[in-house]
N, C-alpha and C. Protein backbone atom coordinates (compact mmCIF):
# COMPACT_ATOMS: atom_id res chain seq x y z
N UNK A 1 51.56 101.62 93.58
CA UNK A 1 51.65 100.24 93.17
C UNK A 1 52.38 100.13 91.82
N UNK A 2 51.79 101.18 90.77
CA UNK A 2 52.63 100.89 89.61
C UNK A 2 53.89 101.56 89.53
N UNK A 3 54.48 102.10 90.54
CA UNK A 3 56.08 102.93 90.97
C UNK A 3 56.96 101.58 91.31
N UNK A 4 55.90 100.73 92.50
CA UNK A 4 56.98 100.01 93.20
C UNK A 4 56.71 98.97 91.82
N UNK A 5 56.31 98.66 91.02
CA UNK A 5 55.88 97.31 89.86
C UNK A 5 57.76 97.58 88.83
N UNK A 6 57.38 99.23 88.73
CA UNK A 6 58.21 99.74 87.53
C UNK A 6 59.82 99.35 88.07
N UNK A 7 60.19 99.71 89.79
CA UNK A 7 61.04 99.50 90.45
C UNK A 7 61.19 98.47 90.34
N UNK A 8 60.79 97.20 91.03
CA UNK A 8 61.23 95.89 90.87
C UNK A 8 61.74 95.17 89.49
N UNK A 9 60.75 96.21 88.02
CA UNK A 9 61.52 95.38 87.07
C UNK A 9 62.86 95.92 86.62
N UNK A 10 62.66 97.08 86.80
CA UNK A 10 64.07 97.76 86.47
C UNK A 10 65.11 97.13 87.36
N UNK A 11 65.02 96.78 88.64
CA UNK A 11 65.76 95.78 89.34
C UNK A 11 65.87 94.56 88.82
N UNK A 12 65.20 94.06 87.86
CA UNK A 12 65.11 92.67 87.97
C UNK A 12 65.91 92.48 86.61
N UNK A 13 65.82 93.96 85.50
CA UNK A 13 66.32 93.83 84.18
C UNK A 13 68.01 93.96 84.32
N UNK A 14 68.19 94.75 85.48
CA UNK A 14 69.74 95.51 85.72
C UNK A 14 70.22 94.16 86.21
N UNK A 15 69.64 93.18 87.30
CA UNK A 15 70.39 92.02 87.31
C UNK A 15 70.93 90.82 86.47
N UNK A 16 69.58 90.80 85.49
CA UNK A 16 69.64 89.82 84.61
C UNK A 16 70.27 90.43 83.49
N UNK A 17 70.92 91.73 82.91
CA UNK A 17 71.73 92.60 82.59
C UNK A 17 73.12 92.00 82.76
N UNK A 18 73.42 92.14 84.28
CA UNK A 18 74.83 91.85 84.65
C UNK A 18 75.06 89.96 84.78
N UNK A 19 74.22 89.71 85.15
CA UNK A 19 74.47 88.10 84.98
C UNK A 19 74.88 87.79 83.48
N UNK A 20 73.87 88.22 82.39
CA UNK A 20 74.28 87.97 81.37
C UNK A 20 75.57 88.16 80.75
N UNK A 21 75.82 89.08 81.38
CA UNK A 21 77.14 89.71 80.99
C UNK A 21 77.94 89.08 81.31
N UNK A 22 78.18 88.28 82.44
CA UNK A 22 79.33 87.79 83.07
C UNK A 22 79.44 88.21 84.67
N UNK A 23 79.34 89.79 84.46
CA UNK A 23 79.84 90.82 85.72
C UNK A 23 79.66 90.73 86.99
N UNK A 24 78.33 90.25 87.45
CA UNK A 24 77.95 89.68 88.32
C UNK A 24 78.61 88.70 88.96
N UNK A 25 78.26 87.90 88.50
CA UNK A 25 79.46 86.16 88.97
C UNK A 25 80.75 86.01 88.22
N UNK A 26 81.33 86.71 86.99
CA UNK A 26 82.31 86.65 86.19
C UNK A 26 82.12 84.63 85.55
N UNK A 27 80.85 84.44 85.63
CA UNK A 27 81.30 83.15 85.03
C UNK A 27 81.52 83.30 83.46
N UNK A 28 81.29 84.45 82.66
CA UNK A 28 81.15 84.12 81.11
C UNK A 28 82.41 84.86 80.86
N UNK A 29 83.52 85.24 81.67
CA UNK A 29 84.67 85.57 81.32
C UNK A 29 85.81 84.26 81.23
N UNK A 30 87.05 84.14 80.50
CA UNK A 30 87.44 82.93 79.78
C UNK A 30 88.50 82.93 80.69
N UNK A 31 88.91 81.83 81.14
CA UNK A 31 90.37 81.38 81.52
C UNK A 31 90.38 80.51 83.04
N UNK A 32 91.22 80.38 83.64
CA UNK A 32 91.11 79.91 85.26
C UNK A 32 90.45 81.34 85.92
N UNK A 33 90.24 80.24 86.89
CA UNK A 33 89.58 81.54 88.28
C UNK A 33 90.87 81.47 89.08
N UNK A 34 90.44 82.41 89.83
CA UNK A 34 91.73 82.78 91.22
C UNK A 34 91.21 82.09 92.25
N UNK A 35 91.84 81.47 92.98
CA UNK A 35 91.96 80.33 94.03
C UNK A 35 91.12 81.65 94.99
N UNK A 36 90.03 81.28 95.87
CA UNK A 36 89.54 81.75 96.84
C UNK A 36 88.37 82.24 96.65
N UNK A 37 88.29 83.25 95.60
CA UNK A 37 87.58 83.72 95.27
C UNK A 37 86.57 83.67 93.56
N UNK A 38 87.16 83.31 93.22
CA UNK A 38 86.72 82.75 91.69
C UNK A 38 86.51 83.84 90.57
N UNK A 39 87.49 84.47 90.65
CA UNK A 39 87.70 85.49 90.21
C UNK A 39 88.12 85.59 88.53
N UNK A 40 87.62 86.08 87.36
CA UNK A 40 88.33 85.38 86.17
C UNK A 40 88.88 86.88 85.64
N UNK A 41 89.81 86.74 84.51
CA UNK A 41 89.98 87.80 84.09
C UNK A 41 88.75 88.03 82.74
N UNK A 42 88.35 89.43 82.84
CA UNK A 42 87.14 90.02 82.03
C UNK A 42 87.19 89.49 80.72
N UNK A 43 86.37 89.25 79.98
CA UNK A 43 86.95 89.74 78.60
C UNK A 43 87.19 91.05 77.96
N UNK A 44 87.59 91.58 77.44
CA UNK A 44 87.87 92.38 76.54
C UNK A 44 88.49 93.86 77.53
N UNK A 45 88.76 93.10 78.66
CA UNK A 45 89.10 94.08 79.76
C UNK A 45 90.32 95.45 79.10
N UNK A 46 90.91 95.15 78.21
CA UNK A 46 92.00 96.07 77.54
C UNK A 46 91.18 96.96 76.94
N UNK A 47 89.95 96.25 76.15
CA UNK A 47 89.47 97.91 76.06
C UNK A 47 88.59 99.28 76.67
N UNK A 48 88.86 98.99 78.10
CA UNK A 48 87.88 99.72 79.29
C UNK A 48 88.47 100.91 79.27
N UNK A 49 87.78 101.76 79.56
CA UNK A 49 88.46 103.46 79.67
C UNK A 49 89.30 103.41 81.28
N UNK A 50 90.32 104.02 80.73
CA UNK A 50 91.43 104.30 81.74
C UNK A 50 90.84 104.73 83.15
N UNK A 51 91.28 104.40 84.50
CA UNK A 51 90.57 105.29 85.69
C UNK A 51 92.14 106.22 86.33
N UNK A 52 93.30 105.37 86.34
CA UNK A 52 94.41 106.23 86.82
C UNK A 52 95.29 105.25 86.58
N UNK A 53 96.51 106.63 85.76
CA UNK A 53 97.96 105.46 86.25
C UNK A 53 98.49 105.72 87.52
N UNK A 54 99.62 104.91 87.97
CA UNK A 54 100.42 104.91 88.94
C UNK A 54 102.11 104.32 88.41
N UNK A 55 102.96 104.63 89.28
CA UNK A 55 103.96 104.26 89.09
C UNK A 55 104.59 103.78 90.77
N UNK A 56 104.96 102.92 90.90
CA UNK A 56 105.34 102.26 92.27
C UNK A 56 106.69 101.86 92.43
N UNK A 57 107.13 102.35 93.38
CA UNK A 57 108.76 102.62 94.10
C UNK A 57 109.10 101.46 94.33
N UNK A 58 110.36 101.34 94.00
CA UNK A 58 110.76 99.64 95.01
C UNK A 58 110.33 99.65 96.23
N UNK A 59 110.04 97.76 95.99
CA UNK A 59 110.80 97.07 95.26
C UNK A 59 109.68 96.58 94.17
N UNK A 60 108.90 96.96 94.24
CA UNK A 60 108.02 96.57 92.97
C UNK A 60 108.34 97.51 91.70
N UNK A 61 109.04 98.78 91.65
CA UNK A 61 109.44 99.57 90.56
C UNK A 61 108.62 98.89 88.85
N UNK A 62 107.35 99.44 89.54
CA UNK A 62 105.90 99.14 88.14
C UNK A 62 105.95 100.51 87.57
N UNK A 63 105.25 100.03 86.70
CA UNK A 63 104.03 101.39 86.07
C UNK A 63 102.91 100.57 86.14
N UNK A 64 102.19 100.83 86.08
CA UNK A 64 100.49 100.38 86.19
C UNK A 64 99.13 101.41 85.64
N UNK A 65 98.40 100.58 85.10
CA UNK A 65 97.34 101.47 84.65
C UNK A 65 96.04 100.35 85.49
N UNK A 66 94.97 101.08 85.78
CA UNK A 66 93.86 100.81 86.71
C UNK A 66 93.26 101.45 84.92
N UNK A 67 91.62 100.19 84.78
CA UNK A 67 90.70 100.37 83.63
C UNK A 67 89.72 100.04 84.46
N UNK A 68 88.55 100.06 83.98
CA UNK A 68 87.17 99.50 84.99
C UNK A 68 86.25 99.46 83.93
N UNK A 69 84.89 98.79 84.02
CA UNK A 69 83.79 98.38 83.50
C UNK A 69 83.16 100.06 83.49
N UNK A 70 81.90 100.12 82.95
CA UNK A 70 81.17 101.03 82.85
C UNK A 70 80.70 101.48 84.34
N UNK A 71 80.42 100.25 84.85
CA UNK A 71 80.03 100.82 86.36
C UNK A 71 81.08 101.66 87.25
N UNK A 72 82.16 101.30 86.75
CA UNK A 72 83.27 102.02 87.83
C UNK A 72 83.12 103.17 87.18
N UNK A 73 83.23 103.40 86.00
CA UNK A 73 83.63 104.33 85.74
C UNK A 73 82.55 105.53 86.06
N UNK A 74 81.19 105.39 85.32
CA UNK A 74 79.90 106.30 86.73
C UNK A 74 80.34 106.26 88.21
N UNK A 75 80.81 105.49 88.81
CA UNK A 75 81.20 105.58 90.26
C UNK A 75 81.73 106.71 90.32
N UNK A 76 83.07 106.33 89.90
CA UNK A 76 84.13 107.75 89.83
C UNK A 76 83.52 108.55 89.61
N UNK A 77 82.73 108.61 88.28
CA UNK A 77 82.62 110.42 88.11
C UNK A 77 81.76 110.50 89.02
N UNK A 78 81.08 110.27 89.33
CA UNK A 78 79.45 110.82 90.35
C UNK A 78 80.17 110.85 91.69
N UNK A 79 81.56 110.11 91.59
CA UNK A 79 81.40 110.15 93.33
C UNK A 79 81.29 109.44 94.33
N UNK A 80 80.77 107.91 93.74
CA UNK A 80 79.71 107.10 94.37
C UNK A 80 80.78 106.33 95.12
N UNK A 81 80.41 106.26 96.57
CA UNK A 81 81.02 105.31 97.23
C UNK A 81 80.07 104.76 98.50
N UNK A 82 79.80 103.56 99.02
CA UNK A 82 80.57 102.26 98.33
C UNK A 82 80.36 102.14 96.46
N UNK A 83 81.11 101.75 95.75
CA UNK A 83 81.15 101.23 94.46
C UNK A 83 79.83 99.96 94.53
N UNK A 84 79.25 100.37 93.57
CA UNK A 84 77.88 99.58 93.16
C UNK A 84 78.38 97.78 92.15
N UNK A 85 77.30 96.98 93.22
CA UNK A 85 77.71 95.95 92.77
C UNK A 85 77.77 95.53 91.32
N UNK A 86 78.48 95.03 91.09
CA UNK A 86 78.78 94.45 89.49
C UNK A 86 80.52 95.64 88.92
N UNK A 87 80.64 96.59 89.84
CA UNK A 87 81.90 97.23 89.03
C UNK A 87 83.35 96.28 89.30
N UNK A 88 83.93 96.82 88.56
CA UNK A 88 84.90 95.70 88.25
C UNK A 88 86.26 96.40 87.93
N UNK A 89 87.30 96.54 88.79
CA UNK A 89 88.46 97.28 87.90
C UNK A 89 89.44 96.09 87.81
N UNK A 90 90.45 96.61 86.64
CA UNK A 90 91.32 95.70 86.60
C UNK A 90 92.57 96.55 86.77
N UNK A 91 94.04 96.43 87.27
CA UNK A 91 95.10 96.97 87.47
C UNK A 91 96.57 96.16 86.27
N UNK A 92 96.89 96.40 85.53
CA UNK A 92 97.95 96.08 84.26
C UNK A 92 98.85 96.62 84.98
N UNK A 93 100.46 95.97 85.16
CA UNK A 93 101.62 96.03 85.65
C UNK A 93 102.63 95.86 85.01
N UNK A 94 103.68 96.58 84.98
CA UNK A 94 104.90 96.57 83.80
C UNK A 94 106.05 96.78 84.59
N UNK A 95 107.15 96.43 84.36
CA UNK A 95 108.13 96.36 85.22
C UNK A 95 108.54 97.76 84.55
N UNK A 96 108.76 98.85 85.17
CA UNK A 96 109.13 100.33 85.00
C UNK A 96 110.82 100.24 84.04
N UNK A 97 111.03 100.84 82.92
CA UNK A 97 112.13 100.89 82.74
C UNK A 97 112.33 102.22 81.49
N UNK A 98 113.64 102.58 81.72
CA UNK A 98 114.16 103.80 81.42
C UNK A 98 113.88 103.60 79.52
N UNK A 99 113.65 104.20 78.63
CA UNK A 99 113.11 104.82 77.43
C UNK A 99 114.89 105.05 76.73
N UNK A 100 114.92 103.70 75.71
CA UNK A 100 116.13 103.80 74.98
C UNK A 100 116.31 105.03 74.31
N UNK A 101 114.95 105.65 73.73
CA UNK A 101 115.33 106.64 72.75
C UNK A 101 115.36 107.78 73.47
N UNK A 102 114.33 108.02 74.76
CA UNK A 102 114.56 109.55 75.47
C UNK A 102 114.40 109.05 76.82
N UNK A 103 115.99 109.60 77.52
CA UNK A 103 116.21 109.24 78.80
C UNK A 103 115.62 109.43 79.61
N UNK A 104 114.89 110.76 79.50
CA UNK A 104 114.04 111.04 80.72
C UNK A 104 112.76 110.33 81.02
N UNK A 105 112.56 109.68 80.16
CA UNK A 105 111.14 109.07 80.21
C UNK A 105 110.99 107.56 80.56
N UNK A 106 110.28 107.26 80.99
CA UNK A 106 109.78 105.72 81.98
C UNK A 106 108.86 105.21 80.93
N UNK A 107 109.05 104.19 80.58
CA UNK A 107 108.29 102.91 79.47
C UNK A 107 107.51 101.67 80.08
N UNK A 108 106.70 101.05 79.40
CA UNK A 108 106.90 100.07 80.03
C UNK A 108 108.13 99.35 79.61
N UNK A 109 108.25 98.18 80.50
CA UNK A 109 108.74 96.81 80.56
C UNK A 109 108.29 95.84 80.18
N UNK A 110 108.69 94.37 80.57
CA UNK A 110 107.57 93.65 80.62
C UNK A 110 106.53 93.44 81.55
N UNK A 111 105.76 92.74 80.96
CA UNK A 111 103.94 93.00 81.70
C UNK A 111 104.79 92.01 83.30
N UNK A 112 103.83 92.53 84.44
CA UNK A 112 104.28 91.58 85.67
C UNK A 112 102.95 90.76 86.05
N UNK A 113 101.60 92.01 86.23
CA UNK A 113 100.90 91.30 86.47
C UNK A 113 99.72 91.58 85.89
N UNK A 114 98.35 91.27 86.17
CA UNK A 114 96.56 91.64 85.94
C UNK A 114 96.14 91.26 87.17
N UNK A 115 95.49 92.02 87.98
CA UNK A 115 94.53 92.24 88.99
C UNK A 115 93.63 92.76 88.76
N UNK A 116 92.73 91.69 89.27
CA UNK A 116 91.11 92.32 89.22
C UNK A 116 90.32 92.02 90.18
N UNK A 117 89.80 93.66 90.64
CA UNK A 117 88.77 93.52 91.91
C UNK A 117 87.24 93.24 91.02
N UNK A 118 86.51 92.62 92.12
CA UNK A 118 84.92 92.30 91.22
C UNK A 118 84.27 92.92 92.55
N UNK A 119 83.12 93.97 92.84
CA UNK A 119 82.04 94.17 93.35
C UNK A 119 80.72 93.03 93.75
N UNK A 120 80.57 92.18 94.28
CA UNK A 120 79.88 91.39 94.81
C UNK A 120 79.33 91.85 96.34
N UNK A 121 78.30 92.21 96.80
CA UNK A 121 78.39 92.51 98.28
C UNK A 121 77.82 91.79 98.79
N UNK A 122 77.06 90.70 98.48
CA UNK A 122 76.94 89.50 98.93
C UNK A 122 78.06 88.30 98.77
N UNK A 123 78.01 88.03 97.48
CA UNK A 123 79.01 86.98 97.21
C UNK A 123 80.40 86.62 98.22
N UNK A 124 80.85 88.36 98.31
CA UNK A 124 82.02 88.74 98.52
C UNK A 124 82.22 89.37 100.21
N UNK A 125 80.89 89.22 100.82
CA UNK A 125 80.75 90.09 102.16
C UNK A 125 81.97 89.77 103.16
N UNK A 126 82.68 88.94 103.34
CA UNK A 126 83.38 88.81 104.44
C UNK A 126 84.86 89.26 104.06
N UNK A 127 84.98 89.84 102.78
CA UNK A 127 86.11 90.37 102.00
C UNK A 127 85.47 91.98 101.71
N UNK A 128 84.78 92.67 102.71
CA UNK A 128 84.28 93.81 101.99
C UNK A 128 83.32 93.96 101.05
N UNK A 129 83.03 92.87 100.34
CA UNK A 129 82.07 93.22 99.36
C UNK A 129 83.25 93.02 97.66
N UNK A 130 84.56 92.88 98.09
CA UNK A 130 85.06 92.56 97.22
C UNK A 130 85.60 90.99 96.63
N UNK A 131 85.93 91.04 95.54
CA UNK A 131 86.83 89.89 95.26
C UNK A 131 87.95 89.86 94.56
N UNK A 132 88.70 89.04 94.65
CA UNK A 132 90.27 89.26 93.81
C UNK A 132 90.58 88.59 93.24
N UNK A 133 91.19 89.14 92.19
CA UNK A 133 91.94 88.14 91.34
C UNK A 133 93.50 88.51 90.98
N UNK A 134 94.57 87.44 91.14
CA UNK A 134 95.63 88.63 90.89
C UNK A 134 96.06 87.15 89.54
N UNK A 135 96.56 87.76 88.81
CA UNK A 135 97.02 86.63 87.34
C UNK A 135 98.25 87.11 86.76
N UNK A 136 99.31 86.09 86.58
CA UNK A 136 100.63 86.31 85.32
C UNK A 136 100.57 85.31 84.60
N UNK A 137 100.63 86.29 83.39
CA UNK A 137 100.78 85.24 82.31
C UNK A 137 99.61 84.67 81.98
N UNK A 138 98.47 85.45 82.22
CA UNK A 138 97.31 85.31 82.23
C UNK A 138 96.85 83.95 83.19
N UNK A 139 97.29 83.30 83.67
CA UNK A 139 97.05 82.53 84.97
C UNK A 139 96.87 82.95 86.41
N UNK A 140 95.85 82.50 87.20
CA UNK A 140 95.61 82.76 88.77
C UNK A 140 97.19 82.65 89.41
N UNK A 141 97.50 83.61 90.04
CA UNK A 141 98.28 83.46 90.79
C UNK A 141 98.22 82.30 92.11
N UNK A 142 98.96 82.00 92.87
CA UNK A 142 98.77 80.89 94.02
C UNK A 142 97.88 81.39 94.79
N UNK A 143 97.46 80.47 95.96
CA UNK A 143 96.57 80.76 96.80
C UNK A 143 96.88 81.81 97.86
N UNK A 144 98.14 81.54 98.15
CA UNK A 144 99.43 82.21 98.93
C UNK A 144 98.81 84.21 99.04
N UNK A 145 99.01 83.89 97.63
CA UNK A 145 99.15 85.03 97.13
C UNK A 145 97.75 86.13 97.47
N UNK A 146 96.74 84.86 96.95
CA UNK A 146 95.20 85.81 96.92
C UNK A 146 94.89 86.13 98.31
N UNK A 147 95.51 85.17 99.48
CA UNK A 147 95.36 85.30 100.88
C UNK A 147 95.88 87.02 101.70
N UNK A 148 96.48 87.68 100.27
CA UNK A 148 97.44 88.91 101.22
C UNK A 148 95.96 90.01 100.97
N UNK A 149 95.54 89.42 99.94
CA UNK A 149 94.75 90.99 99.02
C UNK A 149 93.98 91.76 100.37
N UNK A 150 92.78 91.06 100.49
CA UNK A 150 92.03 91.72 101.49
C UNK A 150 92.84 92.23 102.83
N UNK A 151 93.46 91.95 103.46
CA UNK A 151 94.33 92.55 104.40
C UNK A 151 94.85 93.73 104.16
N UNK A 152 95.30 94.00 103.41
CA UNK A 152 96.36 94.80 102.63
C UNK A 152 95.18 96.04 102.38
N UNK A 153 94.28 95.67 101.69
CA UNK A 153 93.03 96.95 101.10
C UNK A 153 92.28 97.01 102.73
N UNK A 154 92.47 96.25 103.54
CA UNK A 154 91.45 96.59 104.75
C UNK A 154 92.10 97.41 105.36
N UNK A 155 93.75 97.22 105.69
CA UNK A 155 94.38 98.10 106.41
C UNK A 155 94.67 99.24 105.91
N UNK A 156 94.67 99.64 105.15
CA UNK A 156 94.94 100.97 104.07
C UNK A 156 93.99 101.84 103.52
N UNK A 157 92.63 101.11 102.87
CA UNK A 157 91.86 102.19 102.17
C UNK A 157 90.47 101.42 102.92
N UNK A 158 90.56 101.44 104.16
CA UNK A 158 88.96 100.85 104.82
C UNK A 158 87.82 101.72 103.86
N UNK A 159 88.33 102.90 104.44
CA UNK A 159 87.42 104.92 104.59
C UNK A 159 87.26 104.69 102.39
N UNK A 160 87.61 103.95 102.01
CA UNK A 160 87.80 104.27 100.54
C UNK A 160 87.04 103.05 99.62
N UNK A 161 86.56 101.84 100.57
CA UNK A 161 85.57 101.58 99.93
C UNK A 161 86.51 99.71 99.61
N UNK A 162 87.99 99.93 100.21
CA UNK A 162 88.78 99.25 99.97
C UNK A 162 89.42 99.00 98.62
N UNK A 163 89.40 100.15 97.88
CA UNK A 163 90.07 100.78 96.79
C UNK A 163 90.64 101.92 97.20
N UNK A 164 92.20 101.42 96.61
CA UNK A 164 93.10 102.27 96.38
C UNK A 164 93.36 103.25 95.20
N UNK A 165 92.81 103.12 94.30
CA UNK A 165 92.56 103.56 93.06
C UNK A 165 92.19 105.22 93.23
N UNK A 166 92.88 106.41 92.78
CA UNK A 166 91.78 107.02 92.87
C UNK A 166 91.52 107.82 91.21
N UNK A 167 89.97 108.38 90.74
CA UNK A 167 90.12 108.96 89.06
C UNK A 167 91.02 109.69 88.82
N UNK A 168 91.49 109.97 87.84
CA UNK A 168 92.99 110.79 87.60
C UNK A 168 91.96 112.12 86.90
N UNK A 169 92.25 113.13 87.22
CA UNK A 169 91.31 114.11 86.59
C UNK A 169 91.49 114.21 84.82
């Protein structure tokens, strides 16, 4: 009795934890939401520890860095898949371009986009358990737009939790 007492509050502190935070519903993060899903960008999301870069071929010719909340980032290392509700990554996009001072090297550009998946597995159940946000210029992208996400992660990384992301060692 006092196992399952200790369980429920530790459940009850970890929720009211992430609500407070924002993470949960993302309502205490600042700006528009993303059409569909209500998706906001984090605060202070720039300073999250790195999970992997990428660099992407035309015609999108990006660099990109993937950051995540604390929860992603225990995911990754432990392993954990499905990703536990409340993690949150965000993806930063730069239009890829060649390094004035040393040729061989790839820079950024300018910024293209901010995407951010949110962990909800209720909220979010008929999208995986996810939600999206894709933003330029720190604005929601169109509706158009948020309509491709889930398709795109269903057909590609089902087996992966519907992250493409993977930790960079």
């Amino acid at each position: 009795m006092k196992l399952k007492f200790m369980a429920a509050m530790s459940a009850a502190i970890a929720i009211a934890a992430l609500t407070a935070t924002g993470v949960a519903s993302c309502d205490a993060n600042t700006g528009d939401a993303s059409p569909i899903y209500g998706v906001k960008l984090p605060e202070n999301y720039r300073l999250w520890p790195l999970i992997a870069p990428a660099q992407e071929a035309a015609p999108l010719n990006e660099l990109r860095a993937v950051v995540g909340n604390d929860l992603a980032i225990k995911a990754y290392q432990d392993s954990t898949l499905p990703f536990p509700d409340g993690t949150v990554l965000v993806k930063l996009a730069w239009k890829h371009v060649q390094s004035p001072e040393f040729e061989p090297a790839s820079i950024p550009g300018p910024a293209t986009t901010v995407q951010v998946m949110v962990k909800d597995s209720k909220r979010y159940a008929a999208t995986g358990g996810w939600g999206f946000g894709r933003f330029i210029n720190g604005k929601p992208a169109d509706e158009a737009q948020h309509q491709t996400c889930f398709a795109c992660h269903q057909a590609r990384v089902r087996n992966h939790d519907f992250v493409f992301t993977r930790f960079a060692p």
